[in-house]
C-alpha atoms as a PDB file:
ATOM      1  CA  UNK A   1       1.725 -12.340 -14.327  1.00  0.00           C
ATOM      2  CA  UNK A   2       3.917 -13.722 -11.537  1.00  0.00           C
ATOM      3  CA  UNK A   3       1.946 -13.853  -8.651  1.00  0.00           C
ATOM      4  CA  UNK A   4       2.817 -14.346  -4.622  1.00  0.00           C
ATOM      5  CA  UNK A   5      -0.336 -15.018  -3.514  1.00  0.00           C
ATOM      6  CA  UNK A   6      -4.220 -14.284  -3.936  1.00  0.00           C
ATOM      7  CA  UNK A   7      -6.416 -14.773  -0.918  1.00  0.00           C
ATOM      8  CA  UNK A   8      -9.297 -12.732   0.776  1.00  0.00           C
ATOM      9  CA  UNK A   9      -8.467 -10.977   3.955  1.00  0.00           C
ATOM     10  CA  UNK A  10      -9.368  -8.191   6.225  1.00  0.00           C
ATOM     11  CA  UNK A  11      -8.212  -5.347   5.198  1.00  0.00           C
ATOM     12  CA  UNK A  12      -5.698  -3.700   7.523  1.00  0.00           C
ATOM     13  CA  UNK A  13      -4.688  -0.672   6.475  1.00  0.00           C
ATOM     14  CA  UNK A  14      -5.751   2.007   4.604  1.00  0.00           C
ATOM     15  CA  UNK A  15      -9.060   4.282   4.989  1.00  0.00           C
ATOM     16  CA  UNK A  16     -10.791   1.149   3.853  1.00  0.00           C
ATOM     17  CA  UNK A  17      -9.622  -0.900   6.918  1.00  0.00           C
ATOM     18  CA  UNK A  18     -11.666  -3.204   8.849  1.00  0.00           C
ATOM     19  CA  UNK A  19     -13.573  -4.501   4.993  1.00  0.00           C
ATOM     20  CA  UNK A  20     -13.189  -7.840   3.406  1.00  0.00           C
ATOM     21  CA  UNK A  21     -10.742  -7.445   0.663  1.00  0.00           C
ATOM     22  CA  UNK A  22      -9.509  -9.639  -1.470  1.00  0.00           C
ATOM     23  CA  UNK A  23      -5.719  -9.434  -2.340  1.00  0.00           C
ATOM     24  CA  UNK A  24      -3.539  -9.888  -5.472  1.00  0.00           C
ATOM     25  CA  UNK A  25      -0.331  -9.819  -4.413  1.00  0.00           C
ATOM     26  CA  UNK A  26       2.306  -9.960  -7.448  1.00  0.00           C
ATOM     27  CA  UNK A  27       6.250 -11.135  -6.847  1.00  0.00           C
ATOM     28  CA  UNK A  28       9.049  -8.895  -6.866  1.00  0.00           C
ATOM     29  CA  UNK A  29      10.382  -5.412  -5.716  1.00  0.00           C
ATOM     30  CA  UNK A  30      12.492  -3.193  -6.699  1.00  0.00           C
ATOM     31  CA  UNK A  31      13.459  -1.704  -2.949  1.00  0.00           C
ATOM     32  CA  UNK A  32      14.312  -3.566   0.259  1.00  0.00           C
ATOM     33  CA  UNK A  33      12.674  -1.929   2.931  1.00  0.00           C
ATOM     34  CA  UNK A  34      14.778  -3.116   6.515  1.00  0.00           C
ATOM     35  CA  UNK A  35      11.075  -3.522   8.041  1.00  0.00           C
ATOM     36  CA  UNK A  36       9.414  -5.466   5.191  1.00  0.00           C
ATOM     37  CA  UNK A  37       6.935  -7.962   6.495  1.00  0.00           C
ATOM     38  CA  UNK A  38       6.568  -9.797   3.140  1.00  0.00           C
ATOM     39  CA  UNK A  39      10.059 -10.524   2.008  1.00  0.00           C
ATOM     40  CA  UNK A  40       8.907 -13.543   0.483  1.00  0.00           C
ATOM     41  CA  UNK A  41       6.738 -12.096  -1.961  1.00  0.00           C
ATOM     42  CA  UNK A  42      10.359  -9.954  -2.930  1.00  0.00           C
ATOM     43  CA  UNK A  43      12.388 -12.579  -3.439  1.00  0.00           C
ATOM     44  CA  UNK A  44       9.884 -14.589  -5.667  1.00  0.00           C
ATOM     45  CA  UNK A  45       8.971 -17.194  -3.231  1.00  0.00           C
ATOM     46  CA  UNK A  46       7.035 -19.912  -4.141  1.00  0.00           C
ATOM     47  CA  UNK A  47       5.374 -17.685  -7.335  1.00  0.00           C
ATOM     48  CA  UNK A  48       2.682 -18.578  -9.883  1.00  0.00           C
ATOM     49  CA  UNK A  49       2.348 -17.719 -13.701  1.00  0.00           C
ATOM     50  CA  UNK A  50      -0.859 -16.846 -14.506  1.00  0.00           C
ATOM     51  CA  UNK A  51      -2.862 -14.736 -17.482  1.00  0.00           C
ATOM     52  CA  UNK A  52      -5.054 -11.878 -16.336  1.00  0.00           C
ATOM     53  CA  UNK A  53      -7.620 -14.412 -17.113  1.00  0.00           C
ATOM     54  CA  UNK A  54      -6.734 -16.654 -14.820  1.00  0.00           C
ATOM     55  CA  UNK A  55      -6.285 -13.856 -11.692  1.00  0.00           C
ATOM     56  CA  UNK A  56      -9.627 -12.619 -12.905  1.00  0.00           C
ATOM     57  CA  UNK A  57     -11.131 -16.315 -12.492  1.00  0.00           C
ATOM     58  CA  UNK A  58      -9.797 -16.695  -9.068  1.00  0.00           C
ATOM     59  CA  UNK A  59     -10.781 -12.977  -7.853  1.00  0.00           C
ATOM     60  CA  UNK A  60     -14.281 -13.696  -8.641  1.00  0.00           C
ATOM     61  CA  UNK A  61     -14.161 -16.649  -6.720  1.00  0.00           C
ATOM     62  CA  UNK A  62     -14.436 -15.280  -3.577  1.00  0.00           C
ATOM     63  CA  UNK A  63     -17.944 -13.131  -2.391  1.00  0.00           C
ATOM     64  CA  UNK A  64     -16.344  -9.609  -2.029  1.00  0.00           C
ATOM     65  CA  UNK A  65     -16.527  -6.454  -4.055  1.00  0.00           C
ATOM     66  CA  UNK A  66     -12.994  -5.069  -3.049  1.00  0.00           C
ATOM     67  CA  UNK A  67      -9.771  -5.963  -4.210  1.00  0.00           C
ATOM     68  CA  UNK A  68      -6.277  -4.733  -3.703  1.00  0.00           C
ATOM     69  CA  UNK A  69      -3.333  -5.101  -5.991  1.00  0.00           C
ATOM     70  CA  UNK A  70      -0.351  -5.274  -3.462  1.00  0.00           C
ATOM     71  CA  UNK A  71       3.353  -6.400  -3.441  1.00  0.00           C
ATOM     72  CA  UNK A  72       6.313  -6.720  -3.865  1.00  0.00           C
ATOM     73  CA  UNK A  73       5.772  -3.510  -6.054  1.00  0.00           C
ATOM     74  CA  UNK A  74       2.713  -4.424  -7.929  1.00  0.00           C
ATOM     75  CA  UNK A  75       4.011  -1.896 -11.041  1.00  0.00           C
ATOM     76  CA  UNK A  76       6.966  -3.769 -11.732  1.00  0.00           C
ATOM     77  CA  UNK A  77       4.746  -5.761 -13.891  1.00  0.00           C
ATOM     78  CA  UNK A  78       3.078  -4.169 -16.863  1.00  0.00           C
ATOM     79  CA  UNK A  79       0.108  -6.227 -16.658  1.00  0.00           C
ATOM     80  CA  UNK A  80      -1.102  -4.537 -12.884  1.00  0.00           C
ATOM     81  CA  UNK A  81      -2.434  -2.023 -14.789  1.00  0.00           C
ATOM     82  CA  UNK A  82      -4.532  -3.443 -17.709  1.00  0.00           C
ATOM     83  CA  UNK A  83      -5.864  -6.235 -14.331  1.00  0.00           C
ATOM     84  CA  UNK A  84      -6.758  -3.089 -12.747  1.00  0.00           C
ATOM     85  CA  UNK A  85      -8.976  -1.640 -15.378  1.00  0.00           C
ATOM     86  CA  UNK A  86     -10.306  -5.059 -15.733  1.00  0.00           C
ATOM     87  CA  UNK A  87     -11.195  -5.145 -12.373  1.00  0.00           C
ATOM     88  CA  UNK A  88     -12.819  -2.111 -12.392  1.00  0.00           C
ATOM     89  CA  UNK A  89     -15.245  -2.635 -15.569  1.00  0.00           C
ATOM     90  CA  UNK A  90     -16.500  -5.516 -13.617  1.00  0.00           C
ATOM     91  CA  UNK A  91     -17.408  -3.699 -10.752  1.00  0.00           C
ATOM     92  CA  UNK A  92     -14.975  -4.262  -8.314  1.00  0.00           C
ATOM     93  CA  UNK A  93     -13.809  -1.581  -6.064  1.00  0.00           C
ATOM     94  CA  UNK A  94      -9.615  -1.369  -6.763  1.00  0.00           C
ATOM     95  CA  UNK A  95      -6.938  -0.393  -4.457  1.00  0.00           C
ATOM     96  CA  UNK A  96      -2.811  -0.446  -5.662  1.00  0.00           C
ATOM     97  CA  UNK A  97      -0.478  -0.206  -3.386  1.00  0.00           C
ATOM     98  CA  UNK A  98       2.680   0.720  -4.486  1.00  0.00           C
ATOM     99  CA  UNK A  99       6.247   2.164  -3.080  1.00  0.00           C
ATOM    100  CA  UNK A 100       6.023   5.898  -4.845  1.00  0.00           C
ATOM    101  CA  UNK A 101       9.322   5.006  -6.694  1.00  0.00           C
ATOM    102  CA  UNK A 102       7.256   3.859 -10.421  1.00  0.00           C
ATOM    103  CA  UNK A 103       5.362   5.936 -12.730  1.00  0.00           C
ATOM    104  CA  UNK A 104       1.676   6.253 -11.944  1.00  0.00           C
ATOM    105  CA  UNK A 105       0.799   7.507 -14.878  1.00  0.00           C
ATOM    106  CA  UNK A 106      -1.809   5.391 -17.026  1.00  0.00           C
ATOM    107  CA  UNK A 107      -2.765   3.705 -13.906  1.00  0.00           C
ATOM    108  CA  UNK A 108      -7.205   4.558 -14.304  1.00  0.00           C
ATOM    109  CA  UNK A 109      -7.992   7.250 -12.456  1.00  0.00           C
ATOM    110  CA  UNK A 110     -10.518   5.399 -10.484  1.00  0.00           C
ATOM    111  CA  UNK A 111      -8.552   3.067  -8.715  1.00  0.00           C
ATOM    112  CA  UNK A 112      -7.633   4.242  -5.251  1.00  0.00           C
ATOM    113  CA  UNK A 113      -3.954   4.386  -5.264  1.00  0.00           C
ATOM    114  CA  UNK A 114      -2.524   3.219  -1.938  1.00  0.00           C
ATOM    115  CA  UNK A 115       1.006   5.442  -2.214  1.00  0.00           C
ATOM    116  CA  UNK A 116       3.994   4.607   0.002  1.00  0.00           C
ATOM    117  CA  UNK A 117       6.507   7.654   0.674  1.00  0.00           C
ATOM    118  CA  UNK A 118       9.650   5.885   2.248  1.00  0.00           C
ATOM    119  CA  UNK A 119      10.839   7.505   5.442  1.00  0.00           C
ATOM    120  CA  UNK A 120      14.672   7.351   6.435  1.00  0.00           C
ATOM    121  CA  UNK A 121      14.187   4.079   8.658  1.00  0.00           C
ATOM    122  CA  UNK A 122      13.257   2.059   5.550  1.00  0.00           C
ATOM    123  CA  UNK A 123      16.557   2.263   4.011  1.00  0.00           C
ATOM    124  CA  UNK A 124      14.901   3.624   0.628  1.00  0.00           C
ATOM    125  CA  UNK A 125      14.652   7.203   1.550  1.00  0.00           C
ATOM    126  CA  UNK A 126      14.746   9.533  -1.586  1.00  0.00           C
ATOM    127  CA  UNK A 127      12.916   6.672  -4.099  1.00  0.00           C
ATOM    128  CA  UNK A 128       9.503   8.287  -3.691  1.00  0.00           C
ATOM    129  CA  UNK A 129       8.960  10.361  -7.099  1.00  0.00           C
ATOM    130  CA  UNK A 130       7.738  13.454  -6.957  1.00  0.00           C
ATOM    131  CA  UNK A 131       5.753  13.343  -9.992  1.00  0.00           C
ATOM    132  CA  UNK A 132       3.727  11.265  -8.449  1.00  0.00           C
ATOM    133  CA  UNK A 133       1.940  13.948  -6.765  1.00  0.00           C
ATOM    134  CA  UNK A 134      -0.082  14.833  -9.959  1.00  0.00           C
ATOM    135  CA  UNK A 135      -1.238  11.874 -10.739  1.00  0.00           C
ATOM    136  CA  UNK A 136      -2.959  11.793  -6.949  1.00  0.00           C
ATOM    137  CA  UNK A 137      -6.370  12.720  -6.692  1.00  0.00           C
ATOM    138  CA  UNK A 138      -8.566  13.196  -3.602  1.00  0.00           C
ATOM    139  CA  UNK A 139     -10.101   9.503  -3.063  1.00  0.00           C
ATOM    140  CA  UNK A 140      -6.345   8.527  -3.318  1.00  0.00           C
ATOM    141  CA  UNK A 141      -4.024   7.639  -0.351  1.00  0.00           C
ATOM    142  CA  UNK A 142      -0.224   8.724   0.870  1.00  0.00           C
ATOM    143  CA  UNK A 143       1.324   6.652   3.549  1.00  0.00           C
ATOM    144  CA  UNK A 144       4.162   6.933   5.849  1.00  0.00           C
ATOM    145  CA  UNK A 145       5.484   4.268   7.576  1.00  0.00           C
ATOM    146  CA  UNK A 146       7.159   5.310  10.908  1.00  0.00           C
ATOM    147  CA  UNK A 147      10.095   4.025  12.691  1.00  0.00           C
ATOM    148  CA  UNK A 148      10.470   6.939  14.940  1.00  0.00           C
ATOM    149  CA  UNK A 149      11.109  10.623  15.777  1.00  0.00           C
ATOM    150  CA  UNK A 150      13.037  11.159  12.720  1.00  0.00           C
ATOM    151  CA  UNK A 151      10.769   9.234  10.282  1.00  0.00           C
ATOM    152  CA  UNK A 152       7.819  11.545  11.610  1.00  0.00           C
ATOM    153  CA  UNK A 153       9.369  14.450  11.519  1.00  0.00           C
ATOM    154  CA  UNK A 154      10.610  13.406   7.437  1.00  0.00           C
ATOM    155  CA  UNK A 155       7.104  12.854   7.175  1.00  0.00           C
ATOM    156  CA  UNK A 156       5.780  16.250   8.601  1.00  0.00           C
ATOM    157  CA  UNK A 157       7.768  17.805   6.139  1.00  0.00           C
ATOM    158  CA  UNK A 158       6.516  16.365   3.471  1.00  0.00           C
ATOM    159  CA  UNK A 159       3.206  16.967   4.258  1.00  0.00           C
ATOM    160  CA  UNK A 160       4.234  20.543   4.300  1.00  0.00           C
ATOM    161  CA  UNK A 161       6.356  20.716   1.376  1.00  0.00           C
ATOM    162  CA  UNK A 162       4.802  18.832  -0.830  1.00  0.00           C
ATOM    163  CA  UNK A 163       1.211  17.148  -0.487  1.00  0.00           C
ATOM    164  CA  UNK A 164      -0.143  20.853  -0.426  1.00  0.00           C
ATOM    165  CA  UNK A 165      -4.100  19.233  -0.069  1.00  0.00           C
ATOM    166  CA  UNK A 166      -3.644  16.851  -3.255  1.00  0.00           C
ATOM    167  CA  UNK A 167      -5.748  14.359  -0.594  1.00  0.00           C
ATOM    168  CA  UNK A 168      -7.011  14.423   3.114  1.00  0.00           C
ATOM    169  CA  UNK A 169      -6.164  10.560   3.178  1.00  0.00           C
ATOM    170  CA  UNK A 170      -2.791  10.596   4.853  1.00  0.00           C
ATOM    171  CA  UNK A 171      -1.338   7.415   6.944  1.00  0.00           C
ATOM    172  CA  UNK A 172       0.916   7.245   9.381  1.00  0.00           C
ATOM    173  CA  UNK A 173       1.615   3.585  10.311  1.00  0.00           C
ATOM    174  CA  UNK A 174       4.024   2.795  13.190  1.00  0.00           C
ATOM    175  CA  UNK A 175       6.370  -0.173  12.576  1.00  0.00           C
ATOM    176  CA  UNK A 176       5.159  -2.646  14.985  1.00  0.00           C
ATOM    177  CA  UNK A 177       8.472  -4.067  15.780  1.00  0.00           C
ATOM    178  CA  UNK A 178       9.691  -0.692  16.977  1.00  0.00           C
ATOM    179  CA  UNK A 179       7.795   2.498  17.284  1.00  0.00           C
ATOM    180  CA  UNK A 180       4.991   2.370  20.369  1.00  0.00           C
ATOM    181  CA  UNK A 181       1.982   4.034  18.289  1.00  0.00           C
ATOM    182  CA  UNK A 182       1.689   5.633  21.982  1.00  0.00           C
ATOM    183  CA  UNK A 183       4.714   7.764  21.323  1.00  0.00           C
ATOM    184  CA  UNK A 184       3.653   8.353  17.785  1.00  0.00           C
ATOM    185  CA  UNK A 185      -0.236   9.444  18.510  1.00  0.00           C
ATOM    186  CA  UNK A 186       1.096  12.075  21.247  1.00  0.00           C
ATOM    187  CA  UNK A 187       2.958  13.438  18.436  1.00  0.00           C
ATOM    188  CA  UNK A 188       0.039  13.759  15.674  1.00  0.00           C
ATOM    189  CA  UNK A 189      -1.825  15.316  18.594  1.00  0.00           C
ATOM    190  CA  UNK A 190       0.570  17.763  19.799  1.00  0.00           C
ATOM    191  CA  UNK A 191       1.279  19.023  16.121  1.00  0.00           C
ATOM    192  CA  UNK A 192      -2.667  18.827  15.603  1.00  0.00           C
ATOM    193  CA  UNK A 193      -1.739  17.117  12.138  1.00  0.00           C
ATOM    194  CA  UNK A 194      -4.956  15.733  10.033  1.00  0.00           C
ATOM    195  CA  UNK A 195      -3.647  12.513   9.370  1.00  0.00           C
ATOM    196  CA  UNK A 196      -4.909   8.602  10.299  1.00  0.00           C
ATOM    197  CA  UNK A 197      -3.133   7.032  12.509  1.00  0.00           C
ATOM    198  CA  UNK A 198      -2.738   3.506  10.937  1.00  0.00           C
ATOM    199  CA  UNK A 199      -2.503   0.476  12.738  1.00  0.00           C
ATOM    200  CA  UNK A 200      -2.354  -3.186  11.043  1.00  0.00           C
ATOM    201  CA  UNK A 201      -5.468  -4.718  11.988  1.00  0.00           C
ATOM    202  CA  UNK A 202      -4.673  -7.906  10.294  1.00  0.00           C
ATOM    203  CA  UNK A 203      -1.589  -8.330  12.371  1.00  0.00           C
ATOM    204  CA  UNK A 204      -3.552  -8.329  15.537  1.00  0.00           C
ATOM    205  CA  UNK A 205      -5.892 -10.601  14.286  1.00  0.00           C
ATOM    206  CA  UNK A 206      -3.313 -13.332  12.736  1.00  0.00           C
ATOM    207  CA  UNK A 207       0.063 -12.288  14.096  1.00  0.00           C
ATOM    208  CA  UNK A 208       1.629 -12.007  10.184  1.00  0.00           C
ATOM    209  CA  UNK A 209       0.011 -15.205   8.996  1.00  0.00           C
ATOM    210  CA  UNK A 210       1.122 -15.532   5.122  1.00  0.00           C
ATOM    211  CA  UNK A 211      -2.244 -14.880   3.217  1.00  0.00           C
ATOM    212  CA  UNK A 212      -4.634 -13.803   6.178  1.00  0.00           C
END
């Protein structure tokens, strides 16, 4: 596996934010998102080789229960999947995140799936696949990352279109650089959507500090 980095964090995002986590993150991605805060993990920056084994060996290292598998695009490597069953036979709590444009399928149904649908700021518009939907299940996440009035409104839709209650666990994360999650939280309330609004913890706490 070519990994980025491995390191135990708080976790800042998802419904699972605010817990110790420890993170796999694996080089490489197949999209370049214009607000990407871990471009270096894209373009294979400083990258280790390592067996499942050897992932497995450090993971355990640390004194935590949950672990996420994170990019890049985690999927672009075969082997995310088989470390994610792994994981899970030894009792580890799993989260993927991944972009929505890869084939879920075979991924085990028990790891919470962390899914990314890319809203017209991100550049990548149109990669999510569809598809996708069936393979989400209720403990499983959707997230929107929002750049502003026309990213939320893209992700209203969608909502509406598409989700059709696959999962209650719906994200809307403001890009920090440019949307004031002010603006954004008047408009979740005024449309009395049932969504989370999602703010990076860990970039309050260490300011985008590689592996914190």
């Amino acid at each position: 596996m070519e990994i980025s980095e491995i390191f135990l964090s708080i976790q800042g995002e998802s419904s699972y934010a605010g817990k110790p986590c420890i993170f796999v993150r694996l080089a490489g991605c197949n999209l370049n998102c214009g607000w990407c805060d871990t471009t270096y993990a894209n373009t294979g920056e400083e990258t280790r080789e390592l067996s499942i084994d050897a992932v497995i060996d450090e993971v355990k290292g640390y004194k935590c229960d949950t672990v996420e598998i994170t990019g890049g695009e985690p999927l672009l490597q075969d082997s995310s999947v088989e470390l994610a069953s792994r994981l899970l036979q030894l009792g580890f709590t799993v989260l993927l995140e991944t972009n929505g444009s890869i084939s879920l399928e075979g991924v085990d149904a028990k790891v919470i799936k962390v899914v990314d649908v890319k809203c017209p700021s991100s550049g990548q518009a149109g990669t999510f696949l569809v598809e996708n939907l069936e393979y989400i299940t209720p403990d499983d996440e959707l997230k929107f990352v929002i750049g502003g009035r026309g990213d939320y409104d893209f992700a209203r839709n969608f909502l509406l279109e598409f989700v059709c209650g696959r999962t209650n666990k719906i994200l809307f994360a403001p890009v920090k650089s440019s949307m004031d999650p002010k603006d954004l939280a008047e408009w979740i309330l005024h449309d009395s959507l049932d969504v989370r609004l999602q703010l990076q913890i860990h970039s309050y706490i260490w300011n985008d500090t590689r592996g914190r």
